[in-house]
C-alpha atoms as a PDB file:
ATOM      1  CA  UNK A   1      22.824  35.199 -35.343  1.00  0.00           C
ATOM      2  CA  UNK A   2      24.050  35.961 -32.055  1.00  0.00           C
ATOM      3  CA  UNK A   3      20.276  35.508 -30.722  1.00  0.00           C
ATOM      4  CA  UNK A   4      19.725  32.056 -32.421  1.00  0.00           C
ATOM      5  CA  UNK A   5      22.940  30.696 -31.126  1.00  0.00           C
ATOM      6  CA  UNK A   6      21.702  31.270 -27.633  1.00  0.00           C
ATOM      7  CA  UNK A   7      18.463  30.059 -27.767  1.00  0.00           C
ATOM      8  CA  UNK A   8      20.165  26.744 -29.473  1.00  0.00           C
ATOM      9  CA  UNK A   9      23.116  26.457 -26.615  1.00  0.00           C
ATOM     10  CA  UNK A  10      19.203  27.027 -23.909  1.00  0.00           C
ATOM     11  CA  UNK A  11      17.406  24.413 -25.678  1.00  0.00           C
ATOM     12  CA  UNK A  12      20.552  22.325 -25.773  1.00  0.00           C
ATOM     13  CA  UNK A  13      21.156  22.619 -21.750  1.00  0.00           C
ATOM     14  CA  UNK A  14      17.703  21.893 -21.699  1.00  0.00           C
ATOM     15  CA  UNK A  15      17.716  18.956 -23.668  1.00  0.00           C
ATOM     16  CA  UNK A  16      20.513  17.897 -21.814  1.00  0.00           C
ATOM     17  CA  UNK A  17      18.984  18.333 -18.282  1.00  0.00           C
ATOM     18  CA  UNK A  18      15.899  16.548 -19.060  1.00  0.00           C
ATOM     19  CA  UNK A  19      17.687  13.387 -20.816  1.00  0.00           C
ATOM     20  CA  UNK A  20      19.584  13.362 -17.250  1.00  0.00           C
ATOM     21  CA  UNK A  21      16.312  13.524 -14.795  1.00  0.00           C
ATOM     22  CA  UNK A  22      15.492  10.073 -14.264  1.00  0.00           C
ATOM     23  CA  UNK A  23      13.092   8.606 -11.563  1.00  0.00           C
ATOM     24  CA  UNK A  24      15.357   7.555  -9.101  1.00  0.00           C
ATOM     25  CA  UNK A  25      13.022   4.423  -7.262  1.00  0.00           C
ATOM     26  CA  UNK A  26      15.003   0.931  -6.538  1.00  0.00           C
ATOM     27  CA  UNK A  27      14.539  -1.695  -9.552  1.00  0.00           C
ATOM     28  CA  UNK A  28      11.193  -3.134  -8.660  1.00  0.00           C
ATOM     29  CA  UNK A  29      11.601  -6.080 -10.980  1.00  0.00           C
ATOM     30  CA  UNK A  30      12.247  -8.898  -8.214  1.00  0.00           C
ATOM     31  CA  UNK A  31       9.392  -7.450  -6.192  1.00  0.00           C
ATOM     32  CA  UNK A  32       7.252  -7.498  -9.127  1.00  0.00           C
ATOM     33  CA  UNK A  33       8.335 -11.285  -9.671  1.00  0.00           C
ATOM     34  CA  UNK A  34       7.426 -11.826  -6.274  1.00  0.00           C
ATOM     35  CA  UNK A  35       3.709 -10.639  -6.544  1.00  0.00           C
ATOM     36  CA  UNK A  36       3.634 -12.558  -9.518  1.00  0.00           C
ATOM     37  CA  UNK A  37       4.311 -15.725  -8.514  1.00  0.00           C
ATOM     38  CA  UNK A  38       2.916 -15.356  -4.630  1.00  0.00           C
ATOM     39  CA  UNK A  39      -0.532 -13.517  -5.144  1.00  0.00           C
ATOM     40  CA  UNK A  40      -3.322 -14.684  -6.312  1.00  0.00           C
ATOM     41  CA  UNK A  41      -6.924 -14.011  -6.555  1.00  0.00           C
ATOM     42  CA  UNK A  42      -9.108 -16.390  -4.448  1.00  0.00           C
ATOM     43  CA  UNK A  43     -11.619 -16.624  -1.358  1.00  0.00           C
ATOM     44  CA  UNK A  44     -11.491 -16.984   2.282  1.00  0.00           C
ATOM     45  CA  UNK A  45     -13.769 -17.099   4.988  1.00  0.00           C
ATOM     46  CA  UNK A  46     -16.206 -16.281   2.100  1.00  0.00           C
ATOM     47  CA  UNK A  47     -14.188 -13.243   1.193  1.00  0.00           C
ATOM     48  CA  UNK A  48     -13.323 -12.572  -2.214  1.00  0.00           C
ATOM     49  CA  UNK A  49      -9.431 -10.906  -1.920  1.00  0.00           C
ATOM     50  CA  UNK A  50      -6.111 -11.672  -3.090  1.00  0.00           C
ATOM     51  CA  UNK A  51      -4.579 -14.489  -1.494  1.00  0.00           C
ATOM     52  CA  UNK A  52      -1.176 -14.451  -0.542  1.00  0.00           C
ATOM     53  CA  UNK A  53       1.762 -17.898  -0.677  1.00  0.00           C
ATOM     54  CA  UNK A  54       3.130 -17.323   2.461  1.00  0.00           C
ATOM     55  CA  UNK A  55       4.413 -21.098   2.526  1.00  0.00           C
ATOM     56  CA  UNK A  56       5.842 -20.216  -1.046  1.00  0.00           C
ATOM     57  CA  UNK A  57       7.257 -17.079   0.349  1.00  0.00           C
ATOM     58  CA  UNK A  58       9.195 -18.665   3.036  1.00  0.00           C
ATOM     59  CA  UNK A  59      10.400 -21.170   1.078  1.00  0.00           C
ATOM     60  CA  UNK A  60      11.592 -19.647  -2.030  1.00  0.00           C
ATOM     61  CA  UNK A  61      14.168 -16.833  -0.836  1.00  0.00           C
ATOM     62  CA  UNK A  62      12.560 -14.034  -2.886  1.00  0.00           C
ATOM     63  CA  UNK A  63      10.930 -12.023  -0.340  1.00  0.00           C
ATOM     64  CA  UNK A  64      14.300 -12.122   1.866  1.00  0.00           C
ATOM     65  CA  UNK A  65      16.043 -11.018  -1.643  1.00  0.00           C
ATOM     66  CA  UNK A  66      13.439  -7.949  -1.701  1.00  0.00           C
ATOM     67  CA  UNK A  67      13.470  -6.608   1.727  1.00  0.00           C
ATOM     68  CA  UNK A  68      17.612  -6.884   1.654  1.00  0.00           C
ATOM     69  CA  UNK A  69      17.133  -4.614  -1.956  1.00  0.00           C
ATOM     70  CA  UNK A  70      15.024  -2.286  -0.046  1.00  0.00           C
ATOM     71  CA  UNK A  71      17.136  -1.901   3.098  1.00  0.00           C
ATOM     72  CA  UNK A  72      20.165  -0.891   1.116  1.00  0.00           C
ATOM     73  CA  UNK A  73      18.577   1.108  -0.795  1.00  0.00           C
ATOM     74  CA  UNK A  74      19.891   5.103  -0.288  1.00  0.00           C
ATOM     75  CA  UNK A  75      16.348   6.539   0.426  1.00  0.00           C
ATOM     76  CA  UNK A  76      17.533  10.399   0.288  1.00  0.00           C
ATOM     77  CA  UNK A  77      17.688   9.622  -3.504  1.00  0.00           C
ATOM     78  CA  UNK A  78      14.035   9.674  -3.664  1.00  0.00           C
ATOM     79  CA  UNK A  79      12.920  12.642  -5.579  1.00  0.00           C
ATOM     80  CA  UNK A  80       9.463  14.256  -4.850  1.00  0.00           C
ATOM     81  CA  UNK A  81       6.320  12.882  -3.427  1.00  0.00           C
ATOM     82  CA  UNK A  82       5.291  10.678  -5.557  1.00  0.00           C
ATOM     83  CA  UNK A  83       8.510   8.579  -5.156  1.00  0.00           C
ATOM     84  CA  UNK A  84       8.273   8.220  -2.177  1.00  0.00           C
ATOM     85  CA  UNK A  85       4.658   7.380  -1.742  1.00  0.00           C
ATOM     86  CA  UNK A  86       5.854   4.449  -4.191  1.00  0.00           C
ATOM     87  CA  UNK A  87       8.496   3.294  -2.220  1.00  0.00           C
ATOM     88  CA  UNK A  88       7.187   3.216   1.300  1.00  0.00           C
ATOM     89  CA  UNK A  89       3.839   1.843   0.605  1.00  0.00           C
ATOM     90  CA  UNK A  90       5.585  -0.942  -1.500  1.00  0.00           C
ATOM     91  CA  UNK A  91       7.947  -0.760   1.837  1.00  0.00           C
ATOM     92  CA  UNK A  92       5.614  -1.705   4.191  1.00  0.00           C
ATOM     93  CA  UNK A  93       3.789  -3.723   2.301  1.00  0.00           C
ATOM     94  CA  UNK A  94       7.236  -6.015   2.391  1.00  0.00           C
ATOM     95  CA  UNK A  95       7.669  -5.528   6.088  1.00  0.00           C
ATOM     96  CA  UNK A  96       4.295  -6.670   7.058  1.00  0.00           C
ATOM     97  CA  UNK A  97       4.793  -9.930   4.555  1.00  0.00           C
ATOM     98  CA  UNK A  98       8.029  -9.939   6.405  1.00  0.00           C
ATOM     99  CA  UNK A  99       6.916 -10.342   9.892  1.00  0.00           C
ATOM    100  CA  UNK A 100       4.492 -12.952   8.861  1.00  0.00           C
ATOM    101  CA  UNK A 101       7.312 -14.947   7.210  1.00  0.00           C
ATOM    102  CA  UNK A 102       9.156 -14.179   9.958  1.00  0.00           C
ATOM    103  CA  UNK A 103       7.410 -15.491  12.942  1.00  0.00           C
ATOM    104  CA  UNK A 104       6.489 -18.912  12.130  1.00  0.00           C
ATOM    105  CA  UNK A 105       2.739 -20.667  12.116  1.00  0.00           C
ATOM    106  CA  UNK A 106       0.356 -17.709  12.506  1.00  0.00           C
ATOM    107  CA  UNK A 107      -3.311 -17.183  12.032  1.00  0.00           C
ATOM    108  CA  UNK A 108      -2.814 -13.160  12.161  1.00  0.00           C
ATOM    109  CA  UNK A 109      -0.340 -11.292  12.297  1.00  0.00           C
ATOM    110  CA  UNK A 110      -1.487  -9.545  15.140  1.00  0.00           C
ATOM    111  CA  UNK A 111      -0.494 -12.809  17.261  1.00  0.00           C
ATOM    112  CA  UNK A 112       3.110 -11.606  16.544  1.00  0.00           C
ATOM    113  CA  UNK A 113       2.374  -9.152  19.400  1.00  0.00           C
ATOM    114  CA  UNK A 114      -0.168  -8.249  22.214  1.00  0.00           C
ATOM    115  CA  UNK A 115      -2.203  -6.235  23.677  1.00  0.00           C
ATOM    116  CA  UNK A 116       0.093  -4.878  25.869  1.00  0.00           C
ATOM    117  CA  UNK A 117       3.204  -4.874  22.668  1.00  0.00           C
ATOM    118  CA  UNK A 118       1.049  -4.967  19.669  1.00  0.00           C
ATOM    119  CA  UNK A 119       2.719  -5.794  15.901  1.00  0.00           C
ATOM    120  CA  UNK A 120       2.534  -2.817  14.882  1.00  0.00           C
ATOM    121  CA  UNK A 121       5.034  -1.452  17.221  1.00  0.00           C
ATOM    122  CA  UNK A 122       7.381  -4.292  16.678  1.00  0.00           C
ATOM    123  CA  UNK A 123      10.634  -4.044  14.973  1.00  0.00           C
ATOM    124  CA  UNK A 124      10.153  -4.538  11.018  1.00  0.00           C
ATOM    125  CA  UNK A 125      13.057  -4.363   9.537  1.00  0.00           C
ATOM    126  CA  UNK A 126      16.190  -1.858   8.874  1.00  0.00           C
ATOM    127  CA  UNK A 127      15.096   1.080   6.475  1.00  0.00           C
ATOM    128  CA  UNK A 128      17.432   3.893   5.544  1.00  0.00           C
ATOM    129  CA  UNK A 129      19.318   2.824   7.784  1.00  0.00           C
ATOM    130  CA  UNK A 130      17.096   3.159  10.669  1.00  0.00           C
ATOM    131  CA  UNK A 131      15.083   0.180  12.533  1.00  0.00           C
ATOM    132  CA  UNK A 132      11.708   1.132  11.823  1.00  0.00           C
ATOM    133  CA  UNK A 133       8.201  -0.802  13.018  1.00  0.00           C
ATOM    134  CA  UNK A 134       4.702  -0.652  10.527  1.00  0.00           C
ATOM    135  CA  UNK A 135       3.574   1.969  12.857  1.00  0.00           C
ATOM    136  CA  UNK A 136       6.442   4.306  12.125  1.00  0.00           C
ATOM    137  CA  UNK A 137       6.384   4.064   8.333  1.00  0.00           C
ATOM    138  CA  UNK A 138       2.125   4.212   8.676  1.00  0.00           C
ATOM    139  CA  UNK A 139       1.790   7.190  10.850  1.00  0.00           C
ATOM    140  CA  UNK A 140       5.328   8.861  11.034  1.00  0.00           C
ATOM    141  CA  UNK A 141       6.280   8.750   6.801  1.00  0.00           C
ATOM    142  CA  UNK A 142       3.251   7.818   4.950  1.00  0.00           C
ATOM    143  CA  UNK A 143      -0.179   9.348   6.421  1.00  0.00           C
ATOM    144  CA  UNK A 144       1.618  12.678   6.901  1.00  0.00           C
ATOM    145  CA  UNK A 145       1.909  13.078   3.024  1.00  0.00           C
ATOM    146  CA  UNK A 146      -1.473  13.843   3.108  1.00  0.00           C
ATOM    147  CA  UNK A 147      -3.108  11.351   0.658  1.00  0.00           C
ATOM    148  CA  UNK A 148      -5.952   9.545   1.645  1.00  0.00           C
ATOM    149  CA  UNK A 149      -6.068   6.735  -0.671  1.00  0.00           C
ATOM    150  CA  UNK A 150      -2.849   5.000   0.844  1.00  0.00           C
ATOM    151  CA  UNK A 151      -5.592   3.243   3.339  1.00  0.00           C
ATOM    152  CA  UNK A 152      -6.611   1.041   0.682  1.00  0.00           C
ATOM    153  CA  UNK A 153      -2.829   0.193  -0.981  1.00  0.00           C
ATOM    154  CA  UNK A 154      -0.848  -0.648   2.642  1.00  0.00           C
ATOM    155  CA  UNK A 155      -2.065  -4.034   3.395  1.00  0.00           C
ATOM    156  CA  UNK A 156      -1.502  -5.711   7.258  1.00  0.00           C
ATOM    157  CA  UNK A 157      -1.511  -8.821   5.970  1.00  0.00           C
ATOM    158  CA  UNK A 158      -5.344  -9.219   6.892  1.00  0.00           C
ATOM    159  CA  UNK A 159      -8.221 -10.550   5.237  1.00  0.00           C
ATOM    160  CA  UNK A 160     -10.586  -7.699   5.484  1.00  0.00           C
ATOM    161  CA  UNK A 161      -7.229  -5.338   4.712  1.00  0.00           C
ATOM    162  CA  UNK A 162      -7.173  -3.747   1.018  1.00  0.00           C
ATOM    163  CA  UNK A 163      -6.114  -6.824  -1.760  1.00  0.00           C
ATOM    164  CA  UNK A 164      -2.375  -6.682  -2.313  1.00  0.00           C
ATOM    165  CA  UNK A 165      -2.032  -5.246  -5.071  1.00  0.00           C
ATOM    166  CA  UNK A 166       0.132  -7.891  -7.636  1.00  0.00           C
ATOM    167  CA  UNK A 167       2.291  -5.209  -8.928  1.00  0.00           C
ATOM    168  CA  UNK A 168       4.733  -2.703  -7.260  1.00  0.00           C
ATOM    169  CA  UNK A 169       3.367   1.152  -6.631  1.00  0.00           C
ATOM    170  CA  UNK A 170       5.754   3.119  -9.177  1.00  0.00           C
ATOM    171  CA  UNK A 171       5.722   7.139  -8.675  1.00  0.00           C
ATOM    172  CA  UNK A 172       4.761   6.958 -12.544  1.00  0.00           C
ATOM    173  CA  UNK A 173       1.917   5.039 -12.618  1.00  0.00           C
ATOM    174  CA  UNK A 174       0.849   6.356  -8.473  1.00  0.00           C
ATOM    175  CA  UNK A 175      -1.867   8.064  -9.137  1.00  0.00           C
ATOM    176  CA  UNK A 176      -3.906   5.176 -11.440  1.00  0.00           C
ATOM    177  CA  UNK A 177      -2.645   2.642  -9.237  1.00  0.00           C
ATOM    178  CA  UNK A 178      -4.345   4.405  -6.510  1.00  0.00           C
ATOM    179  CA  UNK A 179      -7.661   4.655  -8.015  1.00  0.00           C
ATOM    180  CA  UNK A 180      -7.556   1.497  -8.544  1.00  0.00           C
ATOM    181  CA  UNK A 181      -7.224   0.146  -5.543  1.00  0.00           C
ATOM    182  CA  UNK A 182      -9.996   2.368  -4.252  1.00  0.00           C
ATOM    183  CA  UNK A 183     -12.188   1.566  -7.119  1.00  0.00           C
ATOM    184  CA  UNK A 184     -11.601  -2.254  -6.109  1.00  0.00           C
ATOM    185  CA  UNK A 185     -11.934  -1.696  -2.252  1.00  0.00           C
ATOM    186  CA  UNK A 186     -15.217  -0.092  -2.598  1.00  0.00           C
ATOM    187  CA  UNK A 187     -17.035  -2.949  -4.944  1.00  0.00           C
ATOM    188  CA  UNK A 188     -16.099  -5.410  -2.038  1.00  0.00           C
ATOM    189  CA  UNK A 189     -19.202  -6.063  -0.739  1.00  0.00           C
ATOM    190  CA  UNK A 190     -17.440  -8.498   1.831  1.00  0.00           C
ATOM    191  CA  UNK A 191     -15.358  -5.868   3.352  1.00  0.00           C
ATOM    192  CA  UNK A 192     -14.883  -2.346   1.553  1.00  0.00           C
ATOM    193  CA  UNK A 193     -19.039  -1.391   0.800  1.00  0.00           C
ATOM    194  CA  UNK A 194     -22.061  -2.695   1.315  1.00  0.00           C
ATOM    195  CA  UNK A 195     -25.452  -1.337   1.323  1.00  0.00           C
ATOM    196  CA  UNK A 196     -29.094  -3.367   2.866  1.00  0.00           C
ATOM    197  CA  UNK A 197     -31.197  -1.300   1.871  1.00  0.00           C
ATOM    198  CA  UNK A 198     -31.126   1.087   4.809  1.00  0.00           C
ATOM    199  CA  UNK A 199     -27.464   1.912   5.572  1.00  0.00           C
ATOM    200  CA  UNK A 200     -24.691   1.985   3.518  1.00  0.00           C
ATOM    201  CA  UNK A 201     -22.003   0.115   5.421  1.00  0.00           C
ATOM    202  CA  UNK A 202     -18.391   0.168   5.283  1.00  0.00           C
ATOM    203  CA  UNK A 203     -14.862  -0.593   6.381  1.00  0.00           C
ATOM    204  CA  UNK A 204     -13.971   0.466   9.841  1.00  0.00           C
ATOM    205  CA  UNK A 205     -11.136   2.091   7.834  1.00  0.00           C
ATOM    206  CA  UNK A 206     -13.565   4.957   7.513  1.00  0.00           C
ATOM    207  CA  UNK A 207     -13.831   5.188  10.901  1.00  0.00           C
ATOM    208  CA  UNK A 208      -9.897   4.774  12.058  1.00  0.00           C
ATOM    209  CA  UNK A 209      -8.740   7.217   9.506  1.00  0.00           C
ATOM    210  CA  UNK A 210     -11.696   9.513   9.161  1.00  0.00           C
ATOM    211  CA  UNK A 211      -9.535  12.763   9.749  1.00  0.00           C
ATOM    212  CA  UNK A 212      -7.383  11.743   7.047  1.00  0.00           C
ATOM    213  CA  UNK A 213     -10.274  11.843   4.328  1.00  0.00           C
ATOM    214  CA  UNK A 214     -11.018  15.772   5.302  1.00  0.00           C
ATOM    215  CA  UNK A 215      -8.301  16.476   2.912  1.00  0.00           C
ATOM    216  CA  UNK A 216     -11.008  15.242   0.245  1.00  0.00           C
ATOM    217  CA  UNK A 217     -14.101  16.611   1.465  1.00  0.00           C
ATOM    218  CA  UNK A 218     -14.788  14.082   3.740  1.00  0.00           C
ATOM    219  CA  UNK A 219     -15.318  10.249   4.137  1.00  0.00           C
ATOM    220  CA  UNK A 220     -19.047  10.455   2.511  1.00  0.00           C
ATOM    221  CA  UNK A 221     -17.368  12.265  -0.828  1.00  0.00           C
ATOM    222  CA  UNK A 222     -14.616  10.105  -0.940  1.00  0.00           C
ATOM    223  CA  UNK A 223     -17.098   6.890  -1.129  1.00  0.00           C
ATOM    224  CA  UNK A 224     -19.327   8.542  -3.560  1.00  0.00           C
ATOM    225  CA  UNK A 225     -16.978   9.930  -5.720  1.00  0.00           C
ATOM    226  CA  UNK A 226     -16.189   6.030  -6.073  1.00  0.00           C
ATOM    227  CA  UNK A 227     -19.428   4.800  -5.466  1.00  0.00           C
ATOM    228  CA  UNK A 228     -21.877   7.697  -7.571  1.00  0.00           C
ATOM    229  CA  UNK A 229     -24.484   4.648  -7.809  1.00  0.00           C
ATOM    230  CA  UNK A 230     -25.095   4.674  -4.486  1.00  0.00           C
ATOM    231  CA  UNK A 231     -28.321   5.432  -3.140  1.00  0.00           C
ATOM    232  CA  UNK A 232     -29.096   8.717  -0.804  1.00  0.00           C
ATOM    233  CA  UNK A 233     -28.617   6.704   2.538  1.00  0.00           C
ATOM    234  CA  UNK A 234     -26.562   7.058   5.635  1.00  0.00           C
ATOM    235  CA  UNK A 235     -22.893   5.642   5.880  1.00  0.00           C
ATOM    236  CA  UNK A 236     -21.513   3.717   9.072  1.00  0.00           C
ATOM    237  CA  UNK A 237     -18.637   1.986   8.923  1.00  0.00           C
ATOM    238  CA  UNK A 238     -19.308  -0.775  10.839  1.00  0.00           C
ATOM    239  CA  UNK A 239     -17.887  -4.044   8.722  1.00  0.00           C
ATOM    240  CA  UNK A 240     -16.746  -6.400  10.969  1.00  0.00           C
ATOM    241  CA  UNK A 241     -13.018  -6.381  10.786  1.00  0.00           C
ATOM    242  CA  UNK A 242     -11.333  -9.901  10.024  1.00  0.00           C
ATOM    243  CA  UNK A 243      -7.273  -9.828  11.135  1.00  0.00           C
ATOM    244  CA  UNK A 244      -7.326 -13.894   9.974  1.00  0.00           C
ATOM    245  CA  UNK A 245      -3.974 -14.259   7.869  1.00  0.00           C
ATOM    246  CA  UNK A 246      -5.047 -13.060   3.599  1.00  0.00           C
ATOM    247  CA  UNK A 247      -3.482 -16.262   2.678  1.00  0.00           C
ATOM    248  CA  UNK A 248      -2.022 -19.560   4.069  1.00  0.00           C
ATOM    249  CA  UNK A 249       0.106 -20.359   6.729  1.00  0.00           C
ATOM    250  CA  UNK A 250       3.629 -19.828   6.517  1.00  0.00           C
END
């Protein structure tokens, strides 16, 4: 008796425990409504890629609603990896909408900066806390988790970036949402994979990030672990790289 009584009061504590354990990401309802109602599939430049509002954005209020949600938000409650892949990709993917919003009539965002002070380095918005720039959350909080595929769901608000994907990253659903975005990158003939019969050719992403893809076996195993039609050819990634705005002008 003795013996069942325990293992009751242990199942019961565990019970208990795992009823408590609850992902512990921000509410990504009004950033879901946002990708809703601002991103859309279309064409530009004769690229086929998701097409962002930005005039809608500016002038509706949500995206300022968003970012203030996510600079509030307490990020040392963010349990485990895959939360916080979720969050800081959906992060930065609301800074850089951000800084176009931001900065007025822009054909890239790269005219935010220069050459000399390039976007990237600018200040994006208050995090944790901390003023933080799309370099910082990039190179200093996301690449360093070690998971290649984040090249093709952070978007620089850039035609020949990844598409924006038109729902928030969730540490749940991470690891599908991922492959998708891959899967979608890679059958882009415009700017994630192309082959002419000679070369395969692809995004300079390959080539900016290649160390990051040794984690997988390597840029080549990456693609055709994507890509297993592909024919026995070399790879260069060589795709000219368009920054033009991936939607209108704010």
């Amino acid at each position: 008796m003795m013996i069942i009584k325990q293992s009751l009061l242990a199942f019961t504590t565990a019970l208990f425990l795992t009823m408590n354990v609850s992902a512990t990401e921000p509410d990504w309802k009004p950033y879901a409504n946002l990708l809703a109602s601002s991103v859309k599939q279309g064409t530009k430049q004769g690229v086929s890629l998701a097409m962002v509002d930005y005039a809608a954005l500016k002038k509706s209020g949500k995206l300022d609603a968003v970012y203030q949600q996510l600079s509030a938000y307490p990020v040392a409650k963010l349990q485990g990896k895959q939360e916080k892949l979720a969050f800081y990709i959906n992060t930065y993917n609301v800074l850089a909408l951000k800084m176009v919003v931001d900065n007025g009539s822009l054909k890239s965002i790269k005219d935010v900066g220069s050459l000399i002070s390039p976007v990237w380095g600018k200040d994006a918005g208050v995090i944790g806390g901390k003023t933080v720039s799309l370099d910082e959350i990039e190179n200093k909080v996301i690449r360093p988790m070690g998971e290649p595929r984040i090249h093709f769901a952070i978007v620089c608000a850039s035609v020949s970036c990844p598409d924006l994907y038109n729902k928030p990253y969730t540490a749940a659903q991470l690891d599908s949402q991922l492959n998708r975005q891959a899967n979608v990158f890679l059958n882009n003939a415009k700017k994630g994979l192309f082959s002419d019969g000679k070369q395969i050719h692809v995004s300079k992403i390959f080539d900016w990030f290649e160390k990051d893809f040794k984690t997988v076996g390597g840029v080549e195993a990456f693609i055709r672990h994507y890509r297993a039609d592909l024919p026995a050819l070399e790879i260069d990634a060589d795709i000219d790289y368009n920054w033009n705005l991936n939607g209108n002008t704010p």
